[in-house]
C-alpha atoms as a PDB file:
ATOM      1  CA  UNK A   1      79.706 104.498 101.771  1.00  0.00           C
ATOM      2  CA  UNK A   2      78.395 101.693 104.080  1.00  0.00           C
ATOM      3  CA  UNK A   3      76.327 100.535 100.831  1.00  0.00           C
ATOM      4  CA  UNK A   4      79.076 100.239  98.338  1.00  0.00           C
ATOM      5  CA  UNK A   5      79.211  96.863  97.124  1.00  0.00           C
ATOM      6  CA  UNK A   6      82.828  95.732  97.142  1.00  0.00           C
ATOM      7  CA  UNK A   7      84.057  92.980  94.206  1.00  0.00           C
ATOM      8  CA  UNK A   8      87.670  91.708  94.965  1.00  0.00           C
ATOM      9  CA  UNK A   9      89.460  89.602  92.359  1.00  0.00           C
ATOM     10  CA  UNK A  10      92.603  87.334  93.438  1.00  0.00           C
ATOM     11  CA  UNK A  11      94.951  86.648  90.657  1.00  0.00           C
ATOM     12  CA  UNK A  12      93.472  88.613  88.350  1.00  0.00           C
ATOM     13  CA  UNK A  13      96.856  88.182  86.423  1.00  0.00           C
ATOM     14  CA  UNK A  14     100.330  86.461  87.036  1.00  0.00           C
ATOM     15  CA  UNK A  15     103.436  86.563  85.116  1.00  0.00           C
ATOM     16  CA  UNK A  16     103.436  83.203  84.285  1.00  0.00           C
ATOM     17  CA  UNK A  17     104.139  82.309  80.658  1.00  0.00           C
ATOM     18  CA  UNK A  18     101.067  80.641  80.638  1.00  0.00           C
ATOM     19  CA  UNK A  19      99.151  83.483  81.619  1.00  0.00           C
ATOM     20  CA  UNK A  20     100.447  85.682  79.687  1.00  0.00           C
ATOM     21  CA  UNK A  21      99.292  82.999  76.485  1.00  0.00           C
ATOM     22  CA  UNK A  22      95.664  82.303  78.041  1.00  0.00           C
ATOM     23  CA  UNK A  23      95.512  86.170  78.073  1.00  0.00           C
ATOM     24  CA  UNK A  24      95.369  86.291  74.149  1.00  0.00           C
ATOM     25  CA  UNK A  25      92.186  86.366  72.747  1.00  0.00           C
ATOM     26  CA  UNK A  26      90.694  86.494  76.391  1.00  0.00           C
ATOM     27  CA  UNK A  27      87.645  89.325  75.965  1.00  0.00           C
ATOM     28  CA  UNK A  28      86.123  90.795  78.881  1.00  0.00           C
ATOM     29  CA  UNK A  29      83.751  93.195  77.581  1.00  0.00           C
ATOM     30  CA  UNK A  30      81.820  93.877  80.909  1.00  0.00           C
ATOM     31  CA  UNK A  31      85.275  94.414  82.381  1.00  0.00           C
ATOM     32  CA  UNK A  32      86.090  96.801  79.849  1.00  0.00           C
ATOM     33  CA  UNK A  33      82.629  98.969  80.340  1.00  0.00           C
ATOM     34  CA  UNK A  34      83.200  99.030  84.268  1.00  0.00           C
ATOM     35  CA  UNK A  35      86.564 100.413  84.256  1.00  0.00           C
ATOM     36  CA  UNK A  36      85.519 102.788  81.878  1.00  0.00           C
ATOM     37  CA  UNK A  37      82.893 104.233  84.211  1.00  0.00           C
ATOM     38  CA  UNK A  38      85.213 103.731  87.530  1.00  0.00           C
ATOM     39  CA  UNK A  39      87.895 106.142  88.707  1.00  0.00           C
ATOM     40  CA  UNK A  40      91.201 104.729  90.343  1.00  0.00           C
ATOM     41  CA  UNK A  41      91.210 104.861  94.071  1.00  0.00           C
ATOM     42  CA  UNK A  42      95.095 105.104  95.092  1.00  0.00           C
ATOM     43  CA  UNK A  43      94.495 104.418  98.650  1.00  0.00           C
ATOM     44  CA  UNK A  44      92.924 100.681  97.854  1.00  0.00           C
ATOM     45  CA  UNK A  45      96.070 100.032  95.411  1.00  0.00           C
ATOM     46  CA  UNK A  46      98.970  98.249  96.806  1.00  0.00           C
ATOM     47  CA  UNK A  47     102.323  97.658  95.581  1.00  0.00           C
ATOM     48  CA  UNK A  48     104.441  94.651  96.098  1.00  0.00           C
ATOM     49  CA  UNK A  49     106.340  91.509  95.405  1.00  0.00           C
ATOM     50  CA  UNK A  50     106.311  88.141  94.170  1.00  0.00           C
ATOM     51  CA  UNK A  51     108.114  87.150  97.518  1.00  0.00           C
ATOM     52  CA  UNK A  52     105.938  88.944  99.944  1.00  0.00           C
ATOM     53  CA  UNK A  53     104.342  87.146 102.874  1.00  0.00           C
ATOM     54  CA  UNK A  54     100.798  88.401 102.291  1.00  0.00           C
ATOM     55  CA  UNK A  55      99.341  88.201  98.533  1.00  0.00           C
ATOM     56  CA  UNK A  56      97.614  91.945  97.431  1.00  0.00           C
ATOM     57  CA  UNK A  57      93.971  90.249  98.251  1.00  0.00           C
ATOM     58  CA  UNK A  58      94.996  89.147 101.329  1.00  0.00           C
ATOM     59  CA  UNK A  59      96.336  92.671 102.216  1.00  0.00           C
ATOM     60  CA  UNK A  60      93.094  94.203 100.500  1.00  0.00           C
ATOM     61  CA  UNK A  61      90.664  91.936 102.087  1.00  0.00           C
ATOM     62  CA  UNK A  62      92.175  92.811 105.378  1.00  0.00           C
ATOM     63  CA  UNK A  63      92.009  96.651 105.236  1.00  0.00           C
ATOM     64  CA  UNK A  64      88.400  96.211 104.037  1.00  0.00           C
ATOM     65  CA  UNK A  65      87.852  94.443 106.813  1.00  0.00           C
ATOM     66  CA  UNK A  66      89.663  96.895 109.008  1.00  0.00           C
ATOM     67  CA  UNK A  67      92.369  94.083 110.033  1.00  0.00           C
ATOM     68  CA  UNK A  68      96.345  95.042 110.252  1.00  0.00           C
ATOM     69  CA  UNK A  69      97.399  94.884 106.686  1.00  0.00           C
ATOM     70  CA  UNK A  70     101.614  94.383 107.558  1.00  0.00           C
ATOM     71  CA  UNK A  71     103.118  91.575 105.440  1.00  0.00           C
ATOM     72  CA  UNK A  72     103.024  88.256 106.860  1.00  0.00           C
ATOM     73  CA  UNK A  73     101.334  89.896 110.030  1.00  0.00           C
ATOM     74  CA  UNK A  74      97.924  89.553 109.157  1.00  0.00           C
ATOM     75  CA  UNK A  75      96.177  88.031 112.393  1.00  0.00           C
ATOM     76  CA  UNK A  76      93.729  86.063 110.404  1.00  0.00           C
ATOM     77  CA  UNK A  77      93.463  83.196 113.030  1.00  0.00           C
ATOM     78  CA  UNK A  78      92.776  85.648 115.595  1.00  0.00           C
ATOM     79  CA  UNK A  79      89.893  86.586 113.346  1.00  0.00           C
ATOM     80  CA  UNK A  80      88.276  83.628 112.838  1.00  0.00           C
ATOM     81  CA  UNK A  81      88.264  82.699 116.035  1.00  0.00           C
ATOM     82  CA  UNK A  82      86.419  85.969 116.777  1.00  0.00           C
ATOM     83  CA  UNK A  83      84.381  85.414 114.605  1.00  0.00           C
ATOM     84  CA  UNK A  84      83.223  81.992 116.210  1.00  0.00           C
ATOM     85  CA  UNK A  85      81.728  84.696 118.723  1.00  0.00           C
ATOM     86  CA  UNK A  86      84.843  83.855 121.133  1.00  0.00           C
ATOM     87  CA  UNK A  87      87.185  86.239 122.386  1.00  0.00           C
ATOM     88  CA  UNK A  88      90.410  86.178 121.946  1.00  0.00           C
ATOM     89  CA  UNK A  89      91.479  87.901 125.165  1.00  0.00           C
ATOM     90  CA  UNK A  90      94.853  89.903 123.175  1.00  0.00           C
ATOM     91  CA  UNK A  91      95.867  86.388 122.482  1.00  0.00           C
ATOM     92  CA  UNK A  92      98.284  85.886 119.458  1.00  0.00           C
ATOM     93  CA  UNK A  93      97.190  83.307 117.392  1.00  0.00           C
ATOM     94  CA  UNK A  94      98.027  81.059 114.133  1.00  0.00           C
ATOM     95  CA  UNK A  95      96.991  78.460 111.496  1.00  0.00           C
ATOM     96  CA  UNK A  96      98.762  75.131 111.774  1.00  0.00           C
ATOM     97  CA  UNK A  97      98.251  73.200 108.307  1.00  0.00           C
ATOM     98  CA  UNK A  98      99.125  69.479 108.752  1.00  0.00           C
ATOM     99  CA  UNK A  99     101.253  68.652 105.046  1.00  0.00           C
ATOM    100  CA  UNK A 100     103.236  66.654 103.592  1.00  0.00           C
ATOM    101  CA  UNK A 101     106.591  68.102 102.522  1.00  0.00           C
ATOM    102  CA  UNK A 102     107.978  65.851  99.373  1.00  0.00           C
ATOM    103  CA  UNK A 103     112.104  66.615  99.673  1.00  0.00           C
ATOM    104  CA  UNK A 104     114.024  65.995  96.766  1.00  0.00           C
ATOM    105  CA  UNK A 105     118.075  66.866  95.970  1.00  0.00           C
ATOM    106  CA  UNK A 106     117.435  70.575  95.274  1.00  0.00           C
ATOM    107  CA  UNK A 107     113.740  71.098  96.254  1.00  0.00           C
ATOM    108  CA  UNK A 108     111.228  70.683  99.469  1.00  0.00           C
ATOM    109  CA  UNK A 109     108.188  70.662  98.310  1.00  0.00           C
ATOM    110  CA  UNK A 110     104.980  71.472 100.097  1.00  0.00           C
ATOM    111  CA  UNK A 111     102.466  69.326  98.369  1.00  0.00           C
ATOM    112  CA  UNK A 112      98.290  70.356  98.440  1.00  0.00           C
ATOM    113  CA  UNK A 113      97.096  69.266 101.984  1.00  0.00           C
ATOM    114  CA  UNK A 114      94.149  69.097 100.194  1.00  0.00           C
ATOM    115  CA  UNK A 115      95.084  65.971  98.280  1.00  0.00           C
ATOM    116  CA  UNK A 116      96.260  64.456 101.941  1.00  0.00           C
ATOM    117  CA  UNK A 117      92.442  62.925 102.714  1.00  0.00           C
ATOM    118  CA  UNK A 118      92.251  63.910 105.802  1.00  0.00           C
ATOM    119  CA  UNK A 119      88.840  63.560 107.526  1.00  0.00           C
ATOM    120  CA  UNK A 120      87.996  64.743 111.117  1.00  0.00           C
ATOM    121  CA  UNK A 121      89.059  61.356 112.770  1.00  0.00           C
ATOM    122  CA  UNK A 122      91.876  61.326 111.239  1.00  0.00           C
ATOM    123  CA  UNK A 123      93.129  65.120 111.439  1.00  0.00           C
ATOM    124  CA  UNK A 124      92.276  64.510 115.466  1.00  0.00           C
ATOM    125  CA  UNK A 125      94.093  62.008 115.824  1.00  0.00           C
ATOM    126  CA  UNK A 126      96.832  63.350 113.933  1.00  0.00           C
ATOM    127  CA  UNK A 127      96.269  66.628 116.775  1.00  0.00           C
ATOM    128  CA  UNK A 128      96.877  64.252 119.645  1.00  0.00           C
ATOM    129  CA  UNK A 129      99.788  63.046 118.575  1.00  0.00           C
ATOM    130  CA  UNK A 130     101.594  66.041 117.802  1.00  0.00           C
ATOM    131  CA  UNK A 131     100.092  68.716 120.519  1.00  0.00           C
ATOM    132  CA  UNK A 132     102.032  67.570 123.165  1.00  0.00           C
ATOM    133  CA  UNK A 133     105.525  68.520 121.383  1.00  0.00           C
ATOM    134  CA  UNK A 134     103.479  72.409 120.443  1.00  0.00           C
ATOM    135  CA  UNK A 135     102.440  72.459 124.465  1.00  0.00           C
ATOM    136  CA  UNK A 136     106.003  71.893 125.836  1.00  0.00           C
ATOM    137  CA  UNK A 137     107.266  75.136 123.577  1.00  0.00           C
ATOM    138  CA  UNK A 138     104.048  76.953 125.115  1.00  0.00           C
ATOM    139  CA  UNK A 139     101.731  76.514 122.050  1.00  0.00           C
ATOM    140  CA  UNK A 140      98.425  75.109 122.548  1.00  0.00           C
ATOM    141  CA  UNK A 141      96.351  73.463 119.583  1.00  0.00           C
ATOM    142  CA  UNK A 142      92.834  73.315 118.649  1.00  0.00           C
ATOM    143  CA  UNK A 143      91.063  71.200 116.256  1.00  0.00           C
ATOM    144  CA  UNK A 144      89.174  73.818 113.529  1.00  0.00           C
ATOM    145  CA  UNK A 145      88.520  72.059 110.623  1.00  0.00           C
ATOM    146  CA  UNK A 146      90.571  68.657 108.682  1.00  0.00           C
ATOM    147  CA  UNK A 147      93.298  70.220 107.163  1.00  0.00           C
ATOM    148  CA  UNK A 148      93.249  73.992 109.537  1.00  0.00           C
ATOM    149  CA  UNK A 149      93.962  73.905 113.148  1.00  0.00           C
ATOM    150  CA  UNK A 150      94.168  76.645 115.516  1.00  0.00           C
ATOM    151  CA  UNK A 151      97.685  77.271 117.788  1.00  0.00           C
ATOM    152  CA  UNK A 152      97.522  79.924 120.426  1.00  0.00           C
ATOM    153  CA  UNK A 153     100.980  81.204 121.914  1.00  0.00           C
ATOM    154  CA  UNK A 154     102.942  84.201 122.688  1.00  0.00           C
ATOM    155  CA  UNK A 155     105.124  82.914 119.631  1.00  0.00           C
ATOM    156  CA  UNK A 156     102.915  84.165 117.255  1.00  0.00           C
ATOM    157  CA  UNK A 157     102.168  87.839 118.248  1.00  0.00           C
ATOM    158  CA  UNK A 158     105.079  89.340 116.302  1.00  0.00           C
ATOM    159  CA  UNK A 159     106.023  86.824 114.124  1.00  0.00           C
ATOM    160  CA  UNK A 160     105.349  87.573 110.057  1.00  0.00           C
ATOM    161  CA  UNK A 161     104.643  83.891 108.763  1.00  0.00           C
ATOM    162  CA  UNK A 162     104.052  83.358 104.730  1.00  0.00           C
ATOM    163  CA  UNK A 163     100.457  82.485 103.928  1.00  0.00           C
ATOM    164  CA  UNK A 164      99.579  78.755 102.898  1.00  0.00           C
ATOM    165  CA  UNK A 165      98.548  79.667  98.921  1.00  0.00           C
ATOM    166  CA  UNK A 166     101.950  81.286  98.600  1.00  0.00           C
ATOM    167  CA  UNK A 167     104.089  78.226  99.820  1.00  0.00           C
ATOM    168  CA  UNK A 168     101.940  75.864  98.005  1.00  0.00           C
ATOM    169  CA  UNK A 169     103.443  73.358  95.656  1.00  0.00           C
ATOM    170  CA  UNK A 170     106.815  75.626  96.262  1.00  0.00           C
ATOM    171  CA  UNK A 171     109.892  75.230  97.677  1.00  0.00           C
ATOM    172  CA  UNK A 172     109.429  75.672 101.261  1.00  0.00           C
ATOM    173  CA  UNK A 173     112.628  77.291 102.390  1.00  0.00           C
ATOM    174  CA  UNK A 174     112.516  80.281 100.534  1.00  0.00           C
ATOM    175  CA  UNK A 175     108.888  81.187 102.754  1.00  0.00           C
ATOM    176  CA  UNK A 176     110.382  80.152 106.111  1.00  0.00           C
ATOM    177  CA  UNK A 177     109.848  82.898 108.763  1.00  0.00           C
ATOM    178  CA  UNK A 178     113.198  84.147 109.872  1.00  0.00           C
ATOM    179  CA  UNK A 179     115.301  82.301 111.352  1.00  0.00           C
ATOM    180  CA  UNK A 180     116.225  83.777 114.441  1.00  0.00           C
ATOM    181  CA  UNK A 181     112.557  84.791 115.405  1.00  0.00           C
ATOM    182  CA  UNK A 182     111.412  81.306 114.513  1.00  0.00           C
ATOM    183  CA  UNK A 183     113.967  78.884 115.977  1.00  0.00           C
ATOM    184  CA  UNK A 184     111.284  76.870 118.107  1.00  0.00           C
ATOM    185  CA  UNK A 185     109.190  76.890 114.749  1.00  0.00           C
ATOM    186  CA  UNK A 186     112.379  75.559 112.918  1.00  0.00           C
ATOM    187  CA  UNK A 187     113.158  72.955 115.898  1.00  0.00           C
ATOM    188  CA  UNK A 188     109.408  71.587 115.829  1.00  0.00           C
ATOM    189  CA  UNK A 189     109.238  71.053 111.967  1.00  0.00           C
ATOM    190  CA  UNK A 190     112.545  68.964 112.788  1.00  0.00           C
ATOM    191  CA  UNK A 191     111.109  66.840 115.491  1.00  0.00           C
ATOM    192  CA  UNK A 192     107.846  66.365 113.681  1.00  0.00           C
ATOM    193  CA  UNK A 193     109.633  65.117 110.735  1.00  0.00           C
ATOM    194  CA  UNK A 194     111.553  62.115 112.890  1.00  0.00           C
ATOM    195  CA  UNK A 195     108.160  61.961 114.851  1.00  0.00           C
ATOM    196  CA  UNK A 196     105.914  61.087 111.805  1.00  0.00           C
ATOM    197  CA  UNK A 197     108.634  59.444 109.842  1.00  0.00           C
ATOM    198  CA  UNK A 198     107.994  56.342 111.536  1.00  0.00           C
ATOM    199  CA  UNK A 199     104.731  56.722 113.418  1.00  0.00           C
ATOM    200  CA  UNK A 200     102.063  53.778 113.503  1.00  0.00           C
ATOM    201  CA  UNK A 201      99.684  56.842 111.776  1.00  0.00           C
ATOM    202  CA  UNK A 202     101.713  57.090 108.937  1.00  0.00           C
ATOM    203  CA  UNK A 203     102.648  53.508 108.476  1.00  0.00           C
ATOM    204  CA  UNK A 204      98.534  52.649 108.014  1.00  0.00           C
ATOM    205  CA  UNK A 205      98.010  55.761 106.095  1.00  0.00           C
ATOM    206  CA  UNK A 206     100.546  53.924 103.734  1.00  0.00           C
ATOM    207  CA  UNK A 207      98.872  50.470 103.944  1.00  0.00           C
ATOM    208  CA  UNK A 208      95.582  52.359 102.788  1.00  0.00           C
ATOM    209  CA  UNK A 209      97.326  53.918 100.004  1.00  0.00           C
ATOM    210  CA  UNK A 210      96.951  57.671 101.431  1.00  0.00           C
ATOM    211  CA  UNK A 211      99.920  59.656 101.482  1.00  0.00           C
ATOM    212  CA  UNK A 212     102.208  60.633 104.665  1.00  0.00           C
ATOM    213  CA  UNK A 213     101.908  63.739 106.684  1.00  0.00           C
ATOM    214  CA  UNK A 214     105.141  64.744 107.604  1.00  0.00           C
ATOM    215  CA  UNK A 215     105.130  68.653 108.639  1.00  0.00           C
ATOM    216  CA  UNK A 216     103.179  71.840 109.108  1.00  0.00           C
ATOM    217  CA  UNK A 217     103.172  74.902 108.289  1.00  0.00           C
ATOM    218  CA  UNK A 218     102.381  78.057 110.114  1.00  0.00           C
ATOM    219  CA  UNK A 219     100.359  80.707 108.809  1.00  0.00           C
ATOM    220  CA  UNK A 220      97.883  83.839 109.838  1.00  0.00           C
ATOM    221  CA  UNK A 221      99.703  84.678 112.741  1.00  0.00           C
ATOM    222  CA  UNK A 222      98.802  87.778 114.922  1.00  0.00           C
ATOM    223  CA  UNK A 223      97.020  89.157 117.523  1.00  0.00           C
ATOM    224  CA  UNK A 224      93.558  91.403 117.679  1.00  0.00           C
ATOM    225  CA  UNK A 225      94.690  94.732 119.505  1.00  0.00           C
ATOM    226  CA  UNK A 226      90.625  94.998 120.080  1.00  0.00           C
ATOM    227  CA  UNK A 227      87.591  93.325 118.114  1.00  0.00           C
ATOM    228  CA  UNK A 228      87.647  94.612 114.658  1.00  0.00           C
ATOM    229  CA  UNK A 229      84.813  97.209 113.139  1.00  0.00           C
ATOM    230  CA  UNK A 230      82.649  94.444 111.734  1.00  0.00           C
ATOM    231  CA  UNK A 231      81.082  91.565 113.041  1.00  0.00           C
ATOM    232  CA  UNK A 232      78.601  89.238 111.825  1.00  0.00           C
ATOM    233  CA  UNK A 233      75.999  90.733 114.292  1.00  0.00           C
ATOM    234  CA  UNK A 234      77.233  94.765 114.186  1.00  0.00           C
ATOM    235  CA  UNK A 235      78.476  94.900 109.766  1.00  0.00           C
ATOM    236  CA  UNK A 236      79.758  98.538 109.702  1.00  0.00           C
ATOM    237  CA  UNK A 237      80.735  97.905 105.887  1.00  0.00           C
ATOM    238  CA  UNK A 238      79.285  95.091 104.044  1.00  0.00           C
ATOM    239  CA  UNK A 239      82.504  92.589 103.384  1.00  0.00           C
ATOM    240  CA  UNK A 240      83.936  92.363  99.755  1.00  0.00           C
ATOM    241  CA  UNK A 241      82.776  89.964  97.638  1.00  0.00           C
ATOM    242  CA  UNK A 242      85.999  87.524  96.710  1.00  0.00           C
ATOM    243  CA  UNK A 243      85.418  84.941  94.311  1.00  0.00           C
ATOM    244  CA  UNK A 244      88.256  82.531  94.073  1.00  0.00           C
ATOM    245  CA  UNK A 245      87.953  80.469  90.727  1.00  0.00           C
ATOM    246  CA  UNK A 246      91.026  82.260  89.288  1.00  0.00           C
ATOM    247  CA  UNK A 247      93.133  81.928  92.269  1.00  0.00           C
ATOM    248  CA  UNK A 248      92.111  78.186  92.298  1.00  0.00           C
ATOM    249  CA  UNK A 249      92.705  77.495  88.813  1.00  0.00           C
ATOM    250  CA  UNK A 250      96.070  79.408  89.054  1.00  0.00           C
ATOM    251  CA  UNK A 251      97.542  77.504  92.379  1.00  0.00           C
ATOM    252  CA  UNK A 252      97.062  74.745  90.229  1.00  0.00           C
ATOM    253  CA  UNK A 253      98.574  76.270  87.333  1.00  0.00           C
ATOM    254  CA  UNK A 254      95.664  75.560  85.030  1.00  0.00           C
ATOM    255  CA  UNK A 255      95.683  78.492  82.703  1.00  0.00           C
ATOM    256  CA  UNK A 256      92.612  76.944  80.380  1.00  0.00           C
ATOM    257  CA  UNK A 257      90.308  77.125  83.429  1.00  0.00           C
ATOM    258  CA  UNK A 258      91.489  80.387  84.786  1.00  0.00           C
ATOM    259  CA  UNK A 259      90.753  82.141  80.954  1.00  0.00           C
ATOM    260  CA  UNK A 260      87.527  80.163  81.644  1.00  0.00           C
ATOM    261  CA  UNK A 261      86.954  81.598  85.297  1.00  0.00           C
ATOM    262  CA  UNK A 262      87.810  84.905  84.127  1.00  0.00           C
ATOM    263  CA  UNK A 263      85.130  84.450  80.953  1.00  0.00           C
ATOM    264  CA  UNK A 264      82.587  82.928  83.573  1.00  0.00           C
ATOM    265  CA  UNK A 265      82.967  85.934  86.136  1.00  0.00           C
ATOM    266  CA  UNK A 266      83.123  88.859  83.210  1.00  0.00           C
ATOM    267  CA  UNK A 267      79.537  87.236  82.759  1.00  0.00           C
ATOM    268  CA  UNK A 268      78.415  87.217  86.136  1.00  0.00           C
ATOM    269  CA  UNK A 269      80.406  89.266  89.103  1.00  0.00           C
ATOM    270  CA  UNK A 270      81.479  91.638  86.922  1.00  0.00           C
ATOM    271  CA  UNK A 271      78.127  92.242  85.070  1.00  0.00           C
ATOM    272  CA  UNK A 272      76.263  92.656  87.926  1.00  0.00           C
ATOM    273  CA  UNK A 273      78.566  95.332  89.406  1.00  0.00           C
ATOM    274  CA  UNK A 274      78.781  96.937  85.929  1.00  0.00           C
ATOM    275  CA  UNK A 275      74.753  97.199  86.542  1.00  0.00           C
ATOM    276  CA  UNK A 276      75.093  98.917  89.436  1.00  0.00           C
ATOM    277  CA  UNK A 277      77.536 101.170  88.665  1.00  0.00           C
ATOM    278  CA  UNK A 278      75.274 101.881  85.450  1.00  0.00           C
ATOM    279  CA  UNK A 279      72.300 102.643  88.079  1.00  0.00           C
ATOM    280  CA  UNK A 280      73.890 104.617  89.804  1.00  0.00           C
ATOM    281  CA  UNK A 281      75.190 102.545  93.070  1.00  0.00           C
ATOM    282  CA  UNK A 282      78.499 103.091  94.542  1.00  0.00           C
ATOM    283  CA  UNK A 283      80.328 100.212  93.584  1.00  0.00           C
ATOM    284  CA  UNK A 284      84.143  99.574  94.337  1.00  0.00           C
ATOM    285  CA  UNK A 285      86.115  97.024  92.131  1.00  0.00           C
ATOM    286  CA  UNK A 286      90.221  95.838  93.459  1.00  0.00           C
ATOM    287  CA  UNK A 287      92.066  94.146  90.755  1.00  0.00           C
ATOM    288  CA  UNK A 288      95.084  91.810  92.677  1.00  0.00           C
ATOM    289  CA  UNK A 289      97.833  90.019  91.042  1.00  0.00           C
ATOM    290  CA  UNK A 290     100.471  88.385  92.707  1.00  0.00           C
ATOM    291  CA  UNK A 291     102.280  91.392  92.995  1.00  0.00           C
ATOM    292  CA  UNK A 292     100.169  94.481  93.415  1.00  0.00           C
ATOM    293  CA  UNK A 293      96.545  95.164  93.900  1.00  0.00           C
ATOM    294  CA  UNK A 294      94.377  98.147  92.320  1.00  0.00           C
ATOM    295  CA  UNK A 295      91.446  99.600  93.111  1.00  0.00           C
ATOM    296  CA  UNK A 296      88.580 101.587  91.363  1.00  0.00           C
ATOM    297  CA  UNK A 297      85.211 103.222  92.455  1.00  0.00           C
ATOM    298  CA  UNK A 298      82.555 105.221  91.506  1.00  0.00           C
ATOM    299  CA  UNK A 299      83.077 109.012  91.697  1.00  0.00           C
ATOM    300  CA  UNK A 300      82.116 112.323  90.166  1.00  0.00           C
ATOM    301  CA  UNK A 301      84.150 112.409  87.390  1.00  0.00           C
ATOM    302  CA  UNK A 302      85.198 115.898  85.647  1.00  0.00           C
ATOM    303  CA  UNK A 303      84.549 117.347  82.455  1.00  0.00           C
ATOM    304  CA  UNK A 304      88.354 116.816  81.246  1.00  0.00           C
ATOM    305  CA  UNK A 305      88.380 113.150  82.962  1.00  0.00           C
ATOM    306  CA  UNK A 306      85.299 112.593  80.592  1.00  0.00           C
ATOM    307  CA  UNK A 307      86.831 113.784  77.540  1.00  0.00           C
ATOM    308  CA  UNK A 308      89.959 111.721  77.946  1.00  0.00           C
ATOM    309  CA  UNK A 309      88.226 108.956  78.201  1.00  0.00           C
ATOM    310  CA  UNK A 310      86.665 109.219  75.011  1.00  0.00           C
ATOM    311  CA  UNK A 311      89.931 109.039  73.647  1.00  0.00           C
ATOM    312  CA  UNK A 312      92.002 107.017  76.442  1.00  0.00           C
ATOM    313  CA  UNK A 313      89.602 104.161  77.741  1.00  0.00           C
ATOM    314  CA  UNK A 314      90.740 101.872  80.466  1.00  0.00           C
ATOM    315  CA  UNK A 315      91.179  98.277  79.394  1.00  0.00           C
ATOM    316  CA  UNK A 316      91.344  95.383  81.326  1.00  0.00           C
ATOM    317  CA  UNK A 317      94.475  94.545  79.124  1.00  0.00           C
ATOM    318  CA  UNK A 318      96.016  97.377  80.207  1.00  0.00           C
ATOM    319  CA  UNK A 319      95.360  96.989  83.909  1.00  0.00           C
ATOM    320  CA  UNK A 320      96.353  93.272  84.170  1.00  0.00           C
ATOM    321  CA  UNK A 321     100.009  94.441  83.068  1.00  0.00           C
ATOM    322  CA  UNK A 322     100.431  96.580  86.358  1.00  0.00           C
ATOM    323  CA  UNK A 323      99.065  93.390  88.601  1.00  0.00           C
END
């Protein structure tokens, strides 16, 4: 089934309130007409929670990619850097997201490092500063991109670290990795706060009117027990396609755009797979909420399978409840 084409939907559906209300009146027609032709495929459906580590499409996008799919284990910074066409040598390795945590009486929040303005000057400078505090507990940092670097330590290889969307604009305490397995995590985010609290970086950050970067967080940790089954040069399975206009629009809890995003891919994404299925093309679709994930394919389906559905249709109504 090298040829399948894979379609993977984040936050296809949340609990929120506000979901639930942009939900009404929502129609997905080309939604409805795939699922009707798909059958369920229990081995690409995950069950979770709210509080796990790794989100379902994070745990989906790594089995399809043939990655270790263990909560808050997922070695996706080993990955990438593989996928630079380096190797990682059985290194364990993790993201390092320069933030700003906002700490108020009851909360900590971890504000969007997005909104920071980092640039690449800035976010290397920012490195230098800091990597000599990571290097003393045996962590070594790399510059990746503005607002991603890459930390390479024996730290990381067993230790299950929430990822960054799930912590985002949340209180950070309840996603801390355990306590006793991270106290040199812990200890750093405490020196890095009296670091940067009164750093000259900071202090002209302020006098331009950008905010303070006061912490990190961790996240992606793991190590490659060999290269995985796909690489951009050798593709064993074509990767899934994963657009990421609901996730966006939910992170930001923006339930007009996501009914918009969902309208706008029902159109598009979906359509198109809906046409292949309809040509006969193995297609695979995986639903993912913030909970669970669920996944459908095309398959011979029998006579009595048929006639039920006559009768029983899936809807995409109905499926959103179980995400």
């Amino acid at each position: 089934m090298s040829d399948t084409t894979h379609l993977l939907i984040p936050y296809a559906a949340s609990a929120s309130p506000g979901c639930q209300q942009a939900q009404q009146g929502l129609a997905l027609p080309h939604l409805d007409r795939l699922l009707a032709r798909l059958n369920p495929r229990p081995e690409h459906s995950d069950t979770g929670a709210e509080t796990s580590f790794s989100a379902p499409h994070e745990r989906a996008l790594a089995r399809a990619l043939g990655l270790p799919a263990q909560d808050g284990r997922i070695p996706w910074a080993a990955w990438h850097y593989h996928q630079q066409g380096l190797t990682t040598h059985g290194e364990a390795w993790a993201f390092v997201t320069p933030c700003q945590w906002q700490v108020s009486t009851d909360h900590v929040t971890l504000r969007d490092p997005a909104q920071l303005g980092l640039d690449e000057a800035a976010s290397r400078a920012l490195l230098a500063i800091v990597a000599p505090w990571f290097a003393e507990d045996g962590i070594t940092l790399h510059y990746d991109q503005p607002t991603r670097w890459l930390a390479s330590g024996p730290l990381f290889a067993d230790l299950a670290t929430a990822s960054l969307e799930r912590v985002l604009l949340r209180d950070v305490r309840a996603w801390m990795p355990d306590a006793k397995q991270a106290r040199t995590l812990h200890r750093l985010h405490s020196e890095m706060q009296m670091l940067l609290y009164t750093h000259a970086f900071n202090e002209e950050r302020s006098a331009q009117g950008l905010p303070v970067v006061n912490s990190f967080w961790v996240h992606g940790t793991g190590a490659l027990a060999g290269p995985p089954p796909a690489t951009p040069s050798t593709p064993s399975t074509p990767p899934p396609h994963m657009p990421t206009t609901l996730r966006d629009a939910a992170l930001r809890d923006d339930w007009r755009a996501w009914a918009s995003a969902w309208a706008a891919l029902d159109a598009g994404p979906v359509a198109d797979l809906l046409r292949q299925a309809e040509s006969g093309s193995p297609v695979q679709l995986t639903l993912c909420g913030e909970r669970n994930a669920l996944g459908f394919h095309t398959a011979p389906r029998s006579l009595v399978q048929r006639f039920q559905g006559l009768f029983r249709p899936m809807r995409w109504s109905n499926m959103l409840v179980q995400l």
